[in-house]
Protein backbone atom coordinates (compact mmCIF):
# COMPACT_ATOMS: atom_id res chain seq x y z
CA UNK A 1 24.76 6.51 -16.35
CA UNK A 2 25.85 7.34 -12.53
CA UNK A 3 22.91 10.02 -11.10
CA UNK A 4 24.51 11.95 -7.68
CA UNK A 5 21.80 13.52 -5.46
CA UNK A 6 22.58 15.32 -2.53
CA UNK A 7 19.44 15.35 0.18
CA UNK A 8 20.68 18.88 2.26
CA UNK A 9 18.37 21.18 0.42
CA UNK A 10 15.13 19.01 1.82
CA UNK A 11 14.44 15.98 5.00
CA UNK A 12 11.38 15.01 2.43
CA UNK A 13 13.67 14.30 -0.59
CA UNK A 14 15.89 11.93 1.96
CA UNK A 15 12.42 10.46 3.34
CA UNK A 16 11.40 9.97 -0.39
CA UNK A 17 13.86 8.09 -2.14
CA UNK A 18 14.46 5.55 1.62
CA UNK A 19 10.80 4.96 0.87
CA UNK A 20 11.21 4.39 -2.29
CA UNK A 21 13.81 1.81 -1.68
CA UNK A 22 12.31 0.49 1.13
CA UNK A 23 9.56 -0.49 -1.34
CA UNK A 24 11.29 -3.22 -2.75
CA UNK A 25 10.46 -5.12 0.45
CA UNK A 26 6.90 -4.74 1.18
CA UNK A 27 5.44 -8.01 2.37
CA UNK A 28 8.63 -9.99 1.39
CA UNK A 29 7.89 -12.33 4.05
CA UNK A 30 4.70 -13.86 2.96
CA UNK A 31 4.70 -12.61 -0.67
CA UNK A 32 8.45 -12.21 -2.29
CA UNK A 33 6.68 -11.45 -5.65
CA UNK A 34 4.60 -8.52 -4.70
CA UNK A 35 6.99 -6.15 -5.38
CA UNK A 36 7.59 -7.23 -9.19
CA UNK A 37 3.84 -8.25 -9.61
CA UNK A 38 2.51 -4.56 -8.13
CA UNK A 39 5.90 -2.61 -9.68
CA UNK A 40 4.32 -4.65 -13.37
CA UNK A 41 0.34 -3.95 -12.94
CA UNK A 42 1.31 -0.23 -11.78
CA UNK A 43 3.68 0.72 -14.72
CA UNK A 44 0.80 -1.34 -16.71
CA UNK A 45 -1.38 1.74 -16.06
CA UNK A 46 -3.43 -0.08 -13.37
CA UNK A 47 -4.20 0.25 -10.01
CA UNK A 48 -3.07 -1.95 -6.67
CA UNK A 49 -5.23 -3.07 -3.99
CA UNK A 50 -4.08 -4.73 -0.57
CA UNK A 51 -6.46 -6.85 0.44
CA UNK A 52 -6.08 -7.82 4.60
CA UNK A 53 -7.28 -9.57 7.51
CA UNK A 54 -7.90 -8.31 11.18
CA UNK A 55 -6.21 -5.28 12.69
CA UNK A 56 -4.46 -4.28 9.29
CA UNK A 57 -1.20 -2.01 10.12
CA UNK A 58 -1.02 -3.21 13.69
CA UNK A 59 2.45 -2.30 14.65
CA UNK A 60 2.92 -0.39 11.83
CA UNK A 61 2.93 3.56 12.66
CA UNK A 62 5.28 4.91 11.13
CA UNK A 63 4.57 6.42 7.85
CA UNK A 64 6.74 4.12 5.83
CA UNK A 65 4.12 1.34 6.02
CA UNK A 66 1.77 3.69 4.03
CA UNK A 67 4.32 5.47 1.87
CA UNK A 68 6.24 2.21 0.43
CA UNK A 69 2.32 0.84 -0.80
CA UNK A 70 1.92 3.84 -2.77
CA UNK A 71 5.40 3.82 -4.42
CA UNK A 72 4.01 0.35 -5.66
CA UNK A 73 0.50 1.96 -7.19
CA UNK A 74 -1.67 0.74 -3.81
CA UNK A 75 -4.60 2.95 -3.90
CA UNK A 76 -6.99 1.14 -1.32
CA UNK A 77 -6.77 -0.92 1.32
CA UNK A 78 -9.33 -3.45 1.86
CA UNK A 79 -9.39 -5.51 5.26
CA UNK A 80 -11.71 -7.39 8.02
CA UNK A 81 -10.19 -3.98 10.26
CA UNK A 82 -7.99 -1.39 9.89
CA UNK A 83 -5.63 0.18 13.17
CA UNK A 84 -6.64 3.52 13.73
CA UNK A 85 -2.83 5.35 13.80
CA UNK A 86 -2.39 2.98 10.08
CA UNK A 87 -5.66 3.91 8.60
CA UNK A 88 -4.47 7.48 9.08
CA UNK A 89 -0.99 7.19 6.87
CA UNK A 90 -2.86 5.39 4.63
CA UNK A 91 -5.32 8.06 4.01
CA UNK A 92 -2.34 10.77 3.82
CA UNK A 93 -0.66 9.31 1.22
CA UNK A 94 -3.67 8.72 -0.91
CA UNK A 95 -4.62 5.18 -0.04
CA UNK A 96 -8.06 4.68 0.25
CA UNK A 97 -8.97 2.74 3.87
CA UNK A 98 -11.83 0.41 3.04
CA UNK A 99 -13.65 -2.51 5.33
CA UNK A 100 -15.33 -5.33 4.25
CA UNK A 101 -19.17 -5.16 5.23
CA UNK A 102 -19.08 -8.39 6.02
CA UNK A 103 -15.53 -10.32 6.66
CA UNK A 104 -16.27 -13.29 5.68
CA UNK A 105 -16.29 -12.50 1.96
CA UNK A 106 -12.53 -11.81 2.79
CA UNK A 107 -12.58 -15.56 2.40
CA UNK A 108 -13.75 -15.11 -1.47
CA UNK A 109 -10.96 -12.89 -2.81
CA UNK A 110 -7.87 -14.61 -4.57
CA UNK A 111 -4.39 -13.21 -5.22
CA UNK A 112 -4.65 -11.67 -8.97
CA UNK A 113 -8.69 -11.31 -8.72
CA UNK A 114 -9.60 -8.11 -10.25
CA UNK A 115 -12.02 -5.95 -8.80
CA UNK A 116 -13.91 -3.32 -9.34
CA UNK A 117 -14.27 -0.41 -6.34
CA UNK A 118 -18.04 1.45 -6.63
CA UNK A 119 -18.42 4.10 -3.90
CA UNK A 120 -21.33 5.09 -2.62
CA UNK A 121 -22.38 8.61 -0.79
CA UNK A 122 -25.45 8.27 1.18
C-alpha cells in the first residue's frame, strides 16, 4: 500500500518524519547495527540507553542528534561528559542526560549489558 502525505499544513510534521528517517543512520560509522539492534529492543517493549565517552554531542547542536535517539527508544544518555547545547536537546525530547560519578567505570559497561537506572532525590 502507497501512503501520500503532504507536510504544508505543519514545519513539525516535515521535521518529524526527516528525523525519523534520519534515524536509520545513527552511529552508522562505528556501530552499523544499532539501528536494527535499538529499532528490535524498542519494539520489544524495552528501553535504549547510549552509553558515551568525553564531551558527548560535541558538534552536535542541532536537534536532530537528540530527536533521531528517541525515534530508536533512547531514554538516557550516560557519558564521562555531556556538551552543554547537546545535553539540552536531549532533555527536550525526553532523554534523560546522566554522568558517570566516576568515569572510569565507563570502562566496565559492554555493548548489550543491561542495566538498571535507580534515581535518587536528595
Amino acid at each position: 500500500m502507497t501512503h501520500k502525505t503532504r507536510f504544508s499544513y505543519s514545519p513539525r510534521a516535515k521535521s518529524d518524519f526527516l528525523s525519523l528517517k534520519y534515524s536509520g543512520f545513527v552511529f552508522e560509522i562505528v556501530d552499523s547495527s544499532f539501528h536494527d539492534r535499538t529499532s528490535e529492543v524498542r519494539d520489544g517493549g524495552m528501553h535504549n540507553m547510549i552509553v558515551g565517552g568525553e564531551s558527548y554531542g560535541q558538534g552536535s547542536s542541532r536537534e536532530h542528534t537528540a530527536l533521531c535517539p528517541m525515534h530508536l527508544g533512547v531514554k538516557a544518555v550516560l557519558a564521562k561528559s555531556l556538551e552543554r547545547i547537546h545535553t539540552a536537546n536531549l532533555i527536550n525530547f525526553g532523554i534523560l542526560p546522566l554522568l558517570f560519578k566516576n568515569p572510569s567505570d565507563y570502562d566496565k559497561i559492554d555493548q548489550g549489558d543491561e542495566m538498571r537506572i535507580t534515581v535518587m532525590i536528595v
